[in-house]
C-alpha atoms as a PDB file:
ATOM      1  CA  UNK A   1    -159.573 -58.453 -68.936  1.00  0.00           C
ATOM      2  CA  UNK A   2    -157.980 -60.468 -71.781  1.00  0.00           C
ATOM      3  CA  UNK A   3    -160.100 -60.818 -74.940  1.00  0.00           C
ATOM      4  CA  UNK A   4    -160.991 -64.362 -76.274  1.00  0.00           C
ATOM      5  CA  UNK A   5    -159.473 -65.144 -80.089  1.00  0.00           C
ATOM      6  CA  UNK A   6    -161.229 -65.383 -83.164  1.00  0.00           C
ATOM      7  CA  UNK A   7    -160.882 -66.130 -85.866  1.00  0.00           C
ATOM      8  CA  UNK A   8    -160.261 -64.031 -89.174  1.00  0.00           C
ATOM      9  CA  UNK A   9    -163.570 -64.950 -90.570  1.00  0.00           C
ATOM     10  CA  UNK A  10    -166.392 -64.896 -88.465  1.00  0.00           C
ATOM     11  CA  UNK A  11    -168.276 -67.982 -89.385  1.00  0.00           C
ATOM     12  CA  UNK A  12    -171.091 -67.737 -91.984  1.00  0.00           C
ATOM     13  CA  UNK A  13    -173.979 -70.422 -91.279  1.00  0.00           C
ATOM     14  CA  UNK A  14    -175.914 -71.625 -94.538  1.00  0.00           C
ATOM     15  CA  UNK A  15    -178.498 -69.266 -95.768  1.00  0.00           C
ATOM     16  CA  UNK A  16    -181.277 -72.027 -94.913  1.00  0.00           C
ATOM     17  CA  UNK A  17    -180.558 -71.739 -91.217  1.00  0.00           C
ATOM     18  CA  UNK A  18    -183.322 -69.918 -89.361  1.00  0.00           C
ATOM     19  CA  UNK A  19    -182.619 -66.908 -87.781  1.00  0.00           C
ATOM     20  CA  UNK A  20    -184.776 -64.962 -85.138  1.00  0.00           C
ATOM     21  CA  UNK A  21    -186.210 -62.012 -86.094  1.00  0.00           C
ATOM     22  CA  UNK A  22    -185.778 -58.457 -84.912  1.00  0.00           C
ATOM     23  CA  UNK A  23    -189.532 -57.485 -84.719  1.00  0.00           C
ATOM     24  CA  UNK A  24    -190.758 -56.016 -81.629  1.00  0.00           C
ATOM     25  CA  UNK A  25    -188.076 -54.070 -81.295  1.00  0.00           C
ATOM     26  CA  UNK A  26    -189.170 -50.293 -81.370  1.00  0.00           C
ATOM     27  CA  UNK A  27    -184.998 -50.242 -82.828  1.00  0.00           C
ATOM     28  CA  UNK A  28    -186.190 -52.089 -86.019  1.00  0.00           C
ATOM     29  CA  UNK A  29    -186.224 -48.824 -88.490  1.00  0.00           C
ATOM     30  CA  UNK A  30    -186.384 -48.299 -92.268  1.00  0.00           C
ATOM     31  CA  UNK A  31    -182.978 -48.832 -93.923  1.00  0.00           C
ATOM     32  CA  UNK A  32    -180.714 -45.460 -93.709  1.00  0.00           C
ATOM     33  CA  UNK A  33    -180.209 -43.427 -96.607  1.00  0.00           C
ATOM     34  CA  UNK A  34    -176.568 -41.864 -97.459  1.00  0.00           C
ATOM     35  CA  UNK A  35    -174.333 -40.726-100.107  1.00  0.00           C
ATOM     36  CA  UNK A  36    -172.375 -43.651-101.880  1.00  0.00           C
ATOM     37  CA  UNK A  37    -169.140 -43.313-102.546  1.00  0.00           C
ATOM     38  CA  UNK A  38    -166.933 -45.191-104.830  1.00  0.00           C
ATOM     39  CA  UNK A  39    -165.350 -47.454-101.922  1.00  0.00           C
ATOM     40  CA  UNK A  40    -168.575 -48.243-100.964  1.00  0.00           C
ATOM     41  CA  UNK A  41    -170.302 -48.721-104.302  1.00  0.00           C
ATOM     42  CA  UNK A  42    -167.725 -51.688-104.958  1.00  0.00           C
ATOM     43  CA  UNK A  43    -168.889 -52.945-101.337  1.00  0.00           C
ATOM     44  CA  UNK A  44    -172.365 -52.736-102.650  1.00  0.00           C
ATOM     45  CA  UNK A  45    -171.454 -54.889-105.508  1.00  0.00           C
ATOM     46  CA  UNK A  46    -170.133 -57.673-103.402  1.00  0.00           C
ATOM     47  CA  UNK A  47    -173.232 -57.360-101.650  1.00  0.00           C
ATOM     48  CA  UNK A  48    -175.032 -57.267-104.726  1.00  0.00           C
ATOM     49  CA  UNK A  49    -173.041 -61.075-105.178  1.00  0.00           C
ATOM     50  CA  UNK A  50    -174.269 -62.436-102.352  1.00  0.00           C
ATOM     51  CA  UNK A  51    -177.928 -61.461-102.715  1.00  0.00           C
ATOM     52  CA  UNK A  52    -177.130 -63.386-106.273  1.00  0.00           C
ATOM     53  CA  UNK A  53    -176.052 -66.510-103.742  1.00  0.00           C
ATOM     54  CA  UNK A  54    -172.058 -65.536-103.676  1.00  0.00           C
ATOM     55  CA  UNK A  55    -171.251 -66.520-100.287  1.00  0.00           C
ATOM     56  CA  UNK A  56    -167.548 -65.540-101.070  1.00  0.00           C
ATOM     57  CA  UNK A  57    -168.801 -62.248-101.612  1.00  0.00           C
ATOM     58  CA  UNK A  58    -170.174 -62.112 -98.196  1.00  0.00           C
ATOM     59  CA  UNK A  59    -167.239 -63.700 -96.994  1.00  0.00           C
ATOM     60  CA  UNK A  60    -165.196 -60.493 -98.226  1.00  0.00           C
ATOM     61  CA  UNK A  61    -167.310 -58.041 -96.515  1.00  0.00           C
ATOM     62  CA  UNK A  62    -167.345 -60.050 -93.213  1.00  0.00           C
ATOM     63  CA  UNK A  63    -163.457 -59.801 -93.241  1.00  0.00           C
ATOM     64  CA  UNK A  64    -163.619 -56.139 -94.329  1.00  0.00           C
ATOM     65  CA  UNK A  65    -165.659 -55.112 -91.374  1.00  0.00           C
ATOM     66  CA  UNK A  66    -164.903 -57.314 -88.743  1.00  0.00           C
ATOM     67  CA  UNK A  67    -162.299 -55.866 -86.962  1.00  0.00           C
ATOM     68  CA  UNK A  68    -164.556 -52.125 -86.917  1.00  0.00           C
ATOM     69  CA  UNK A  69    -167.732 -53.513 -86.327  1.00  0.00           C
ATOM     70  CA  UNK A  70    -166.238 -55.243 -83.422  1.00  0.00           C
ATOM     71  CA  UNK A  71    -164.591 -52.460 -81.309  1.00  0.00           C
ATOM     72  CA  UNK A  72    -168.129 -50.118 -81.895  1.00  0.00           C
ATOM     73  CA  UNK A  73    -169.945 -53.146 -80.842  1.00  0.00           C
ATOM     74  CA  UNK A  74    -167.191 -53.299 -77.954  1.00  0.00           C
ATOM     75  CA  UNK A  75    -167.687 -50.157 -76.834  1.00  0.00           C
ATOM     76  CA  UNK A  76    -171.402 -50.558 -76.320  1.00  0.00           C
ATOM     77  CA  UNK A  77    -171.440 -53.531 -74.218  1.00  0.00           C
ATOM     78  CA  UNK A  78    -167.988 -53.315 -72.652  1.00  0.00           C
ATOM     79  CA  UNK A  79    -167.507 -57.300 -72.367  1.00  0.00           C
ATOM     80  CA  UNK A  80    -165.169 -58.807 -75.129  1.00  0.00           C
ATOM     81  CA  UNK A  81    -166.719 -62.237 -74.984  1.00  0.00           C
ATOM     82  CA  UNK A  82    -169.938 -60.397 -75.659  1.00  0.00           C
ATOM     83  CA  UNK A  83    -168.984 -58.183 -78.079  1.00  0.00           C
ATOM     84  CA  UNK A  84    -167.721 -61.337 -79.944  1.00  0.00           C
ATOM     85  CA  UNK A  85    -170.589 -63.159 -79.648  1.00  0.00           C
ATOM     86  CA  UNK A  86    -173.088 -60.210 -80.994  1.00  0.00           C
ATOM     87  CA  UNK A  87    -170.563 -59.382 -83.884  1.00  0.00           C
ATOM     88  CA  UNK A  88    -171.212 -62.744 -84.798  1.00  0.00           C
ATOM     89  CA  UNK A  89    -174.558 -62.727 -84.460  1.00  0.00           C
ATOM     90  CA  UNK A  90    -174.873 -59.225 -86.428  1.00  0.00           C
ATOM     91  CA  UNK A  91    -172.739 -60.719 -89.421  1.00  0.00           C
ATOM     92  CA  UNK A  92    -175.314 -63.999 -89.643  1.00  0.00           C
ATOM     93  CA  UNK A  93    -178.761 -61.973 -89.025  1.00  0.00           C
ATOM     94  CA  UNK A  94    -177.075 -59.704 -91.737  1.00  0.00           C
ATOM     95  CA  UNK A  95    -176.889 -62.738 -94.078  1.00  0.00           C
ATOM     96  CA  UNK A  96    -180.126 -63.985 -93.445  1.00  0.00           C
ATOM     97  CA  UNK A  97    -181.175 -60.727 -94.144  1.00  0.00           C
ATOM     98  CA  UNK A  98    -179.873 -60.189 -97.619  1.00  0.00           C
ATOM     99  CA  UNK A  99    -183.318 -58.996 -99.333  1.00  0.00           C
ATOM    100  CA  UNK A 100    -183.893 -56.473 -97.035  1.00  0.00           C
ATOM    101  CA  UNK A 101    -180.711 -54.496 -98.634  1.00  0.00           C
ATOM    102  CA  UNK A 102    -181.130 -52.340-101.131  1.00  0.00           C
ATOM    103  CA  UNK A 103    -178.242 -50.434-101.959  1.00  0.00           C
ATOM    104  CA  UNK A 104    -179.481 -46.526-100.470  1.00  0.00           C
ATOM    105  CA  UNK A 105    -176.630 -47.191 -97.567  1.00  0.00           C
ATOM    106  CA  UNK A 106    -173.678 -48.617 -97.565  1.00  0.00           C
ATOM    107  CA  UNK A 107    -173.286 -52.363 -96.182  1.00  0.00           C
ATOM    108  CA  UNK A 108    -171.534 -50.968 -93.438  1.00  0.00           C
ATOM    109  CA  UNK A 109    -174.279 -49.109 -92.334  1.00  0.00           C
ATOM    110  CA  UNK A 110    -177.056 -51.524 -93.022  1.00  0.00           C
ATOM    111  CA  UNK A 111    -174.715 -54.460 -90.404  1.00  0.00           C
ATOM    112  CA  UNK A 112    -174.608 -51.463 -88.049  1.00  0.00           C
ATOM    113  CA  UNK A 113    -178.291 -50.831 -87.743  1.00  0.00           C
ATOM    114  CA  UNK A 114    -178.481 -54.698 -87.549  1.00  0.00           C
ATOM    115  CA  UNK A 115    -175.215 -54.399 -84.359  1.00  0.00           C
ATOM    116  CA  UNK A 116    -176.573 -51.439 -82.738  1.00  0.00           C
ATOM    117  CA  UNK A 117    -180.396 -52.912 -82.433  1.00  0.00           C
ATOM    118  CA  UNK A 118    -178.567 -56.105 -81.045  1.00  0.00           C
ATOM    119  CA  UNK A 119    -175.946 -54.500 -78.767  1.00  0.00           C
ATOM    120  CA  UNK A 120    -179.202 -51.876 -77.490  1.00  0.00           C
ATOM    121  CA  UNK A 121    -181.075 -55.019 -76.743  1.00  0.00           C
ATOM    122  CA  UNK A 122    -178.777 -56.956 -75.357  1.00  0.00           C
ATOM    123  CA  UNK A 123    -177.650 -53.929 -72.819  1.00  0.00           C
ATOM    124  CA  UNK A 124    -181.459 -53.478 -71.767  1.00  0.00           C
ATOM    125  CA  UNK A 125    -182.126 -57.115 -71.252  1.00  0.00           C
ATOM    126  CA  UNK A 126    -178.944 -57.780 -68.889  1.00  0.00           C
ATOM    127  CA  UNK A 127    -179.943 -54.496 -67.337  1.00  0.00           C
ATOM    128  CA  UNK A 128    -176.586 -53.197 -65.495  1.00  0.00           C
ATOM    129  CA  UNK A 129    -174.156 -50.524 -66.329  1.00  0.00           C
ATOM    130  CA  UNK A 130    -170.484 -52.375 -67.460  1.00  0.00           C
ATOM    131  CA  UNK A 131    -167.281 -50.529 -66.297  1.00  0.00           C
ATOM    132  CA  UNK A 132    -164.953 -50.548 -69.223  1.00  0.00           C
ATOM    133  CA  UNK A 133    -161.161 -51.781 -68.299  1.00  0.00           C
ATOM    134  CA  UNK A 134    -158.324 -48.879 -67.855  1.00  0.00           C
ATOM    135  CA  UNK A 135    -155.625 -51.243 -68.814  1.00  0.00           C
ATOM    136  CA  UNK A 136    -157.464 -53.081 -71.806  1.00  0.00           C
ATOM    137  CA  UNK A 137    -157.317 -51.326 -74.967  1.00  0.00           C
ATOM    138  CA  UNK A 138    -158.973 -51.814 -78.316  1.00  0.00           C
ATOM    139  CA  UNK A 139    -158.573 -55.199 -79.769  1.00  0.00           C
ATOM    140  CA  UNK A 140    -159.257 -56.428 -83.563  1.00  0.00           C
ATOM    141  CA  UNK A 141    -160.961 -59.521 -84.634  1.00  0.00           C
ATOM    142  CA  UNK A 142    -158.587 -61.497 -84.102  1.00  0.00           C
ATOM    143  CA  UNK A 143    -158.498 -60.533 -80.527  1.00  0.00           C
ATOM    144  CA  UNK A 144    -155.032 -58.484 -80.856  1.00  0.00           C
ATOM    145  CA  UNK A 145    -154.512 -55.401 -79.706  1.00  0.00           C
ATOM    146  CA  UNK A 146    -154.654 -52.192 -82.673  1.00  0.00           C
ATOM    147  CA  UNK A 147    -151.027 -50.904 -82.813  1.00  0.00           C
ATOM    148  CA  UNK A 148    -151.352 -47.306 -81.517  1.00  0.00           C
ATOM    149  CA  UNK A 149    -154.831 -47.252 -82.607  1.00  0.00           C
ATOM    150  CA  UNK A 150    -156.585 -46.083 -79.579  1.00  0.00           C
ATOM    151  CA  UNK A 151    -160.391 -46.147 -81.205  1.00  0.00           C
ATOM    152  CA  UNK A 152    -161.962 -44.058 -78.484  1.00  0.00           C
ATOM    153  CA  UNK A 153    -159.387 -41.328 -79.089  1.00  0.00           C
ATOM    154  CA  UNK A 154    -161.858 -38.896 -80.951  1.00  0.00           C
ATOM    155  CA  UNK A 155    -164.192 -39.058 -78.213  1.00  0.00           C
ATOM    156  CA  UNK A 156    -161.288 -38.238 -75.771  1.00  0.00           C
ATOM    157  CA  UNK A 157    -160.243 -34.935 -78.084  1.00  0.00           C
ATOM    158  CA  UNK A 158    -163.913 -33.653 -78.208  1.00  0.00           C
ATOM    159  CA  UNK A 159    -164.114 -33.994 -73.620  1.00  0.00           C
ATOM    160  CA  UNK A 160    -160.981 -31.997 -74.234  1.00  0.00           C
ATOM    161  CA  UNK A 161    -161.949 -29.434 -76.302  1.00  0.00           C
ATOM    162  CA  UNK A 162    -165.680 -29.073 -75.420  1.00  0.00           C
ATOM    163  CA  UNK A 163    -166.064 -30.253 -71.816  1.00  0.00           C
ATOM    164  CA  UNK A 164    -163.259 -27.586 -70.223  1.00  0.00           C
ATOM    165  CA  UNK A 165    -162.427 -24.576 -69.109  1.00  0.00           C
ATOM    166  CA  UNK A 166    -160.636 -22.685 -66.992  1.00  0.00           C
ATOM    167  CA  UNK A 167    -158.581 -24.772 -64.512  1.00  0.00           C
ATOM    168  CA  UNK A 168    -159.805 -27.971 -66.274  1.00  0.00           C
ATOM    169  CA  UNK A 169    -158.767 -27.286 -69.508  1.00  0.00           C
ATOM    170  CA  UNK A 170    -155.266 -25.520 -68.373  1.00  0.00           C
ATOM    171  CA  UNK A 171    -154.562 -29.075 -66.684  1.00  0.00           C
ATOM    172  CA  UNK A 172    -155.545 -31.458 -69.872  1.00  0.00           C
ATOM    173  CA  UNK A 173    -153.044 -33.497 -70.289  1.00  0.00           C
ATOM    174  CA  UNK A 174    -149.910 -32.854 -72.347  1.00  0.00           C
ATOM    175  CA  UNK A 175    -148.528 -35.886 -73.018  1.00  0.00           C
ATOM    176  CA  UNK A 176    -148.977 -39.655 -74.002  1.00  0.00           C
ATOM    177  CA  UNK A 177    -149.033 -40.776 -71.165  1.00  0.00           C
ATOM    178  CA  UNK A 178    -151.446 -38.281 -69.702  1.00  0.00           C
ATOM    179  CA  UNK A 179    -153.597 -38.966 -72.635  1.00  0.00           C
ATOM    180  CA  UNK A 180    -153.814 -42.239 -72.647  1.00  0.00           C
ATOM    181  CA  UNK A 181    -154.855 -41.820 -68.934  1.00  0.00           C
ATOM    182  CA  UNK A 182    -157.982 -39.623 -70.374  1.00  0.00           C
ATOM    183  CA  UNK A 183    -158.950 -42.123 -72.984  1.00  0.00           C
ATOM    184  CA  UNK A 184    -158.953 -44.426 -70.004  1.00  0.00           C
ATOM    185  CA  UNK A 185    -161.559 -42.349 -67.854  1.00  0.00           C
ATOM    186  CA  UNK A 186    -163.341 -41.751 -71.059  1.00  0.00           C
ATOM    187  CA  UNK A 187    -164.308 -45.495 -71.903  1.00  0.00           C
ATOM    188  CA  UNK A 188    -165.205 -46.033 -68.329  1.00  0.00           C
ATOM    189  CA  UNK A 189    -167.356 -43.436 -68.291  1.00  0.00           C
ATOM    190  CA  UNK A 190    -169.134 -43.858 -71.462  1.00  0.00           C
ATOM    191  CA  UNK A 191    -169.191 -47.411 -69.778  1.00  0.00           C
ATOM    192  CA  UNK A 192    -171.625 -45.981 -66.606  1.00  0.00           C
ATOM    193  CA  UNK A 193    -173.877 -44.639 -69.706  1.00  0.00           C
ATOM    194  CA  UNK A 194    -177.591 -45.775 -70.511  1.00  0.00           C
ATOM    195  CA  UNK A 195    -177.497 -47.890 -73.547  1.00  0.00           C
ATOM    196  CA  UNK A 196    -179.130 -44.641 -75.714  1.00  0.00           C
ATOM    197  CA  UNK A 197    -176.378 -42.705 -74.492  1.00  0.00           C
ATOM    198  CA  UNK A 198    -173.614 -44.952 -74.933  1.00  0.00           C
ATOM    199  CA  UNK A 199    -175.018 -45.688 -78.383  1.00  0.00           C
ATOM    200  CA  UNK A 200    -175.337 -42.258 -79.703  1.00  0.00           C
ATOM    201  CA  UNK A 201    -171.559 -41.045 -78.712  1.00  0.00           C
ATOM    202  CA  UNK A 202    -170.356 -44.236 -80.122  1.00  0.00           C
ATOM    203  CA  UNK A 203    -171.840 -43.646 -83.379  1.00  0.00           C
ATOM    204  CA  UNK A 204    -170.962 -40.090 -83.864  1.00  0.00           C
ATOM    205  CA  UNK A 205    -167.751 -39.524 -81.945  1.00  0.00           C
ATOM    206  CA  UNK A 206    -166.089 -42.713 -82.454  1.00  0.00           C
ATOM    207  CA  UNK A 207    -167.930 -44.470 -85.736  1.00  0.00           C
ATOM    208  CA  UNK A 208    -168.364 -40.959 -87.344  1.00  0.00           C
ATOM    209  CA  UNK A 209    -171.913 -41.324 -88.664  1.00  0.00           C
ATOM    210  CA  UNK A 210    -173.189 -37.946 -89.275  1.00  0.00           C
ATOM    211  CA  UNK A 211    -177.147 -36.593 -88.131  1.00  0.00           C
ATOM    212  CA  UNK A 212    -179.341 -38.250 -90.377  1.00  0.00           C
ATOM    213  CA  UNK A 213    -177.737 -42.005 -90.675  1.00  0.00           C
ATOM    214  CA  UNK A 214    -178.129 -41.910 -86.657  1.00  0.00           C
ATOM    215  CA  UNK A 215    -181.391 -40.677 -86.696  1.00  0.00           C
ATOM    216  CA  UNK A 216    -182.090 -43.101 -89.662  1.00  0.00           C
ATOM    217  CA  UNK A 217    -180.146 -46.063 -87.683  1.00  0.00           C
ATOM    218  CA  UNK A 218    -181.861 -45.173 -84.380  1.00  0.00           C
ATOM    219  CA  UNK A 219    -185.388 -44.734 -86.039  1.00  0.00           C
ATOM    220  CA  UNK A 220    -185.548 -40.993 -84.304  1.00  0.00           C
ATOM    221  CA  UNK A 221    -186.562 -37.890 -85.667  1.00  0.00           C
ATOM    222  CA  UNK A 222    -183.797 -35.531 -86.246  1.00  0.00           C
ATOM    223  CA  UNK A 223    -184.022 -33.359 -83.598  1.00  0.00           C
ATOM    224  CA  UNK A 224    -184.385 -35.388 -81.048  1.00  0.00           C
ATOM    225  CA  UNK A 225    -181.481 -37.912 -81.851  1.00  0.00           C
ATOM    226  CA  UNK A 226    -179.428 -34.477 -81.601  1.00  0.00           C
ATOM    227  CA  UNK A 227    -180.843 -33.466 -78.247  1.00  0.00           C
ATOM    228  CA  UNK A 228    -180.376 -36.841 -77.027  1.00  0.00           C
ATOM    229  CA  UNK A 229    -176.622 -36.371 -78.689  1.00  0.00           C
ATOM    230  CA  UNK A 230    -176.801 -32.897 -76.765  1.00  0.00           C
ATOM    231  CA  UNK A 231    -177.590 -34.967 -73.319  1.00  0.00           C
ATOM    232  CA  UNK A 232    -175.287 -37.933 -73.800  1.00  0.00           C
ATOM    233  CA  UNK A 233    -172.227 -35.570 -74.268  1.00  0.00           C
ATOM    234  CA  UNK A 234    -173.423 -33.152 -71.061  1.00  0.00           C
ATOM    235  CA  UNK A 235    -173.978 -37.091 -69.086  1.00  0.00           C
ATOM    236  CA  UNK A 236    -170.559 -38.615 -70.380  1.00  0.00           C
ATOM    237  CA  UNK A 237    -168.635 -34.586 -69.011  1.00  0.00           C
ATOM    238  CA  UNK A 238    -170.788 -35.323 -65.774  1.00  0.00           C
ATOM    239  CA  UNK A 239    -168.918 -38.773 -65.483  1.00  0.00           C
ATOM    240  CA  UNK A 240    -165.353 -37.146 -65.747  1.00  0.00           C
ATOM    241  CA  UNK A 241    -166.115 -33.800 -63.608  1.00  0.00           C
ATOM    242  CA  UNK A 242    -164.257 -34.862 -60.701  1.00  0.00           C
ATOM    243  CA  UNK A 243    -161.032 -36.390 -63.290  1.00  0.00           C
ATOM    244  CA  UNK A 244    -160.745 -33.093 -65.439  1.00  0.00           C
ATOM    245  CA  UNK A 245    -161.411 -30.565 -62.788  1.00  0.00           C
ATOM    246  CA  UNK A 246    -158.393 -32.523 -60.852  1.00  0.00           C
ATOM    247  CA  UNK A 247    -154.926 -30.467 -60.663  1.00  0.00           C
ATOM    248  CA  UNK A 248    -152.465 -33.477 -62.520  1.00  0.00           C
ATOM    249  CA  UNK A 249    -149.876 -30.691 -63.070  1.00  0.00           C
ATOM    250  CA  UNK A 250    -146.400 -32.278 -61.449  1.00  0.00           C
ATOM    251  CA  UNK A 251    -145.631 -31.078 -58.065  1.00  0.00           C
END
C-alpha cells in the first residue's frame, strides 16, 4: 500500500472554525499528569503562545510532532489515508482546544489523548480488524519512508525476549533480514487486535508512555490499564504462536 503525501505542515484552520466535540465518549478523561522536563517545558511555552493567539507557535509544535504522532496514529488504524486524515483532525481539535491545556503534561501528551480518543473511535465505528502491510514500512509526514527507522521495532524486541522459549526462542531470528521479517508479523498482528489492545501496546511498547500517563490517557484505573497491558501482550504472542514456534533455521 503506498501512502498519500502531505504536506510538512498539517493545515491549521482559524481558531473561529467550529469543531465537534469529544463528549460522549467514555475516552474523554481528565488531562494526564507527568514530570516536565526541560525539552518539554520550552514546548509548553510555545503552547503557552498560542493560547496567547500565536498561531506560529502552534505551527512549530504541529511540525515538531507530526511525523510521531502520525506513525502511533498509523499503527492504530493501519490505513495511511486514515491515519492522515485523523492526524489532521487531532492537530485542529487540539487547536480548538487550547484552554483546556494547562501545562501538568506535556503537549505531546495532551494531542495524544486527543489522537488516541479519535483513532479508538474511529476503529469502533468502522468495526473490522485492519491487516497491517508486510512490505510497507513506517512513513513520516511527508509520506516518506523513516531511513532505518523501523518504529515498531521495540515491540518486536519485547515478543522476542518475553514471548519465547525453548525451541521458539533458539530459532528468533539472527539477522536483518530475519528481523525485519518479525517486525513484519508483529504489525500484522497487533493489526488483528481490538482497538483497547492495539492501543495499549502502542502506547507503551512503541510510544513509551509509562503506567500512569496510559491510565491517565485511557481514563482507567491503574491496575486495570496494566492487566489489560498484561492481556494485550498474552493476545498480540497468541497472534504470532504459529510464526515463532516455526523452525526458520536454514536447511
Amino acid at each position: 500500500m503506498q501512502a498519500q503525501k502531505i504536506s510538512r505542515n498539517f493545515p491549521i484552520p482559524a481558531p473561529s472554525n467550529p469543531m465537534s466535540s469529544l463528549s460522549g465518549s467514555q475516552f474523554e478523561v481528565p488531562e494526564p499528569s507527568e514530570p516536565i522536563n526541560l525539552a518539554a517545558r520550552r514546548e509548553i511555552e510555545l503552547l503557552r503562545k498560542a493560547q496567547q493567539g500565536d498561531r506560529a507557535s502552534y505551527g512549530e509544535l504541529v511540525v515538531a510532532y507530526q511525523d510521531r504522532l502520525y506513525n502511533a496514529v498509523l499503527r492504530l488504524v493501519g490505513d495511511f489515508d486514515e491515519a492522515r486524515e485523523l492526524t489532521q483532525e487531532a492537530f485542529t481539535r487540539g487547536l480548538m482546544k487550547l484552554e483546556s491545556f494547562r501545562g501538568d503534561a506535556s503537549p505531546y501528551t495532551w494531542l495524544f489523548r486527543i489522537a488516541v480518543n479519535l483513532a479508538i473511535s474511529h476503529l469502533r465505528k468502522v468495526q473490522r480488524h485492519r491487516v497491517f502491510s508486510l512490505d510497507a514500512p513506517p512513513r513520516n509526514g511527508n509520506g516518506r519512508q523513516h531511513d532505518g527507522d523501523d518504529q515498531a521495532s521495540s515491540l518486536a524486541d519485547r515478543v522476542s525476549r518475553d514471548g519465547t522459549s525453548g525451541k521458539a526462542a533458539a530459532a528468533m531470528p539472527p539477522d536483518d533480514l530475519e528481523r525485519k521479517e518479525l517486525h513484519g508479523q508483529v504489525l500484522t498482528a497487533l493489526g488483528r487486535l481490538d482497538a483497547e489492545y492495539r492501543a495499549v501496546l502502542v502506547m507503551r511498547d512503541i510510544e513509551g508512555f509509562d503506567y500512569q500517563q496510559m491510565a491517565d490517557v485511557l481514563g482507567l484505573p491503574l491496575g486495570t490499564l496494566k492487566s489489560r497491558l498484561f492481556r494485550a501482550r498474552l493476545a498480540l504472542r497468541d497472534e504470532l504462536r504459529a510464526y515463532l514456534s516455526a523452525d526458520r533455521r536454514p536447511r
